[in-house]
Protein backbone atom coordinates (compact mmCIF):
# COMPACT_ATOMS: atom_id res chain seq x y z
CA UNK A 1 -13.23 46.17 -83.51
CA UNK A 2 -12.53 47.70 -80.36
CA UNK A 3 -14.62 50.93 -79.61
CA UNK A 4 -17.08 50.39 -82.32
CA UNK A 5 -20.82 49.90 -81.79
CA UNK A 6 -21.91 46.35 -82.17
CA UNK A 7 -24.85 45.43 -84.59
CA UNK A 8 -26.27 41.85 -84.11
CA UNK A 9 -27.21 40.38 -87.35
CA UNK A 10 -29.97 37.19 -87.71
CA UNK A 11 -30.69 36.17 -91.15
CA UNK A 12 -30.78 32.24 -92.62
CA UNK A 13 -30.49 33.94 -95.85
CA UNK A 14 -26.81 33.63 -96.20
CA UNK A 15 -25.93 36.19 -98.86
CA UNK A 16 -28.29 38.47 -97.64
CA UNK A 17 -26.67 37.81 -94.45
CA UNK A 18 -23.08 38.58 -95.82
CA UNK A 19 -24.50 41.66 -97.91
CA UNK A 20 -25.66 43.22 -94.18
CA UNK A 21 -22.78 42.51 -92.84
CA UNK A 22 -20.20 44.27 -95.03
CA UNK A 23 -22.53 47.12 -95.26
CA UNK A 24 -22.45 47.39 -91.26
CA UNK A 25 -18.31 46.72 -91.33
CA UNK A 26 -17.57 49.12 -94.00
CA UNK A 27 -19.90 51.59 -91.64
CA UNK A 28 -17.14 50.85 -88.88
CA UNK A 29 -19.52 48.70 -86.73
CA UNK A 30 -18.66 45.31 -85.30
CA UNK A 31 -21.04 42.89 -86.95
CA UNK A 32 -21.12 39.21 -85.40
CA UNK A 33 -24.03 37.43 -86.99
CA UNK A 34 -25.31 33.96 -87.59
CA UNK A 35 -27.35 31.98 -89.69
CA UNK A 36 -30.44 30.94 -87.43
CA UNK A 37 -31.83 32.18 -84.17
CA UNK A 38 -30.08 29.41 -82.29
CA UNK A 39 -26.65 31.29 -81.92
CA UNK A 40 -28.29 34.30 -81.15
CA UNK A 41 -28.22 34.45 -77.43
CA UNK A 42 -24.65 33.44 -77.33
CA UNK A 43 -23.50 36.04 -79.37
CA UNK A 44 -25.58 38.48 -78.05
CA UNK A 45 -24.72 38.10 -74.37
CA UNK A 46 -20.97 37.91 -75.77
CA UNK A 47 -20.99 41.28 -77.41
CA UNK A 48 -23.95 42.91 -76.23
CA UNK A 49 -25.23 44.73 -79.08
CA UNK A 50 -26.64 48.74 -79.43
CA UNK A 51 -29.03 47.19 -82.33
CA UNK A 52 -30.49 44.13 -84.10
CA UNK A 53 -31.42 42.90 -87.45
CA UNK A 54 -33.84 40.09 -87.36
CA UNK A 55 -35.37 38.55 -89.96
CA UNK A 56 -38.89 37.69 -88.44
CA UNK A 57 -40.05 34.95 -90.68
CA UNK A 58 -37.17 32.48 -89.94
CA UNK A 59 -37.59 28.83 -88.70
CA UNK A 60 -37.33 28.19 -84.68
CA UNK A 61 -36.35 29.76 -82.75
CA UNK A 62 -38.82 32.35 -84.28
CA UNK A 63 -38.20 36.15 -84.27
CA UNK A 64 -38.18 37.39 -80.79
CA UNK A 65 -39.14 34.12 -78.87
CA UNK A 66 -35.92 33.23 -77.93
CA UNK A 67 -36.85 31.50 -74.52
């Protein structure tokens, strides 16, 4: 979505996941997101985001600790 902010979902919990994500589209934001903390940084440095949801309590990668 051209011109809309970008929110960067990460959540394993998959219809959690989708439940964010409509919520975020339907506020007109451009929502990639993925399923574990491994696609993160791709996506991220594709799209660079204006925010983040992270779950913080997922598998590895965990939370922030991306490196």
């Amino acid at each position: 979505m051209p011109n809309c902010p970008t929110v960067l979902i990460i959540e394993d919990d998959e219809p959690f996941r989708l439940s964010l994500h409509d919520a975020f589209e339907n506020a007109h934001f451009h929502v990639p997101d993925t399923g574990s903390g491994h696609g993160a940084p791709q996506l991220a440095g594709a799209t660079p985001p204006e925010g983040v949801v992270l779950e913080s309590q997922m598998g590895v990668p965990r939370g922030l600790r991306w490196g």
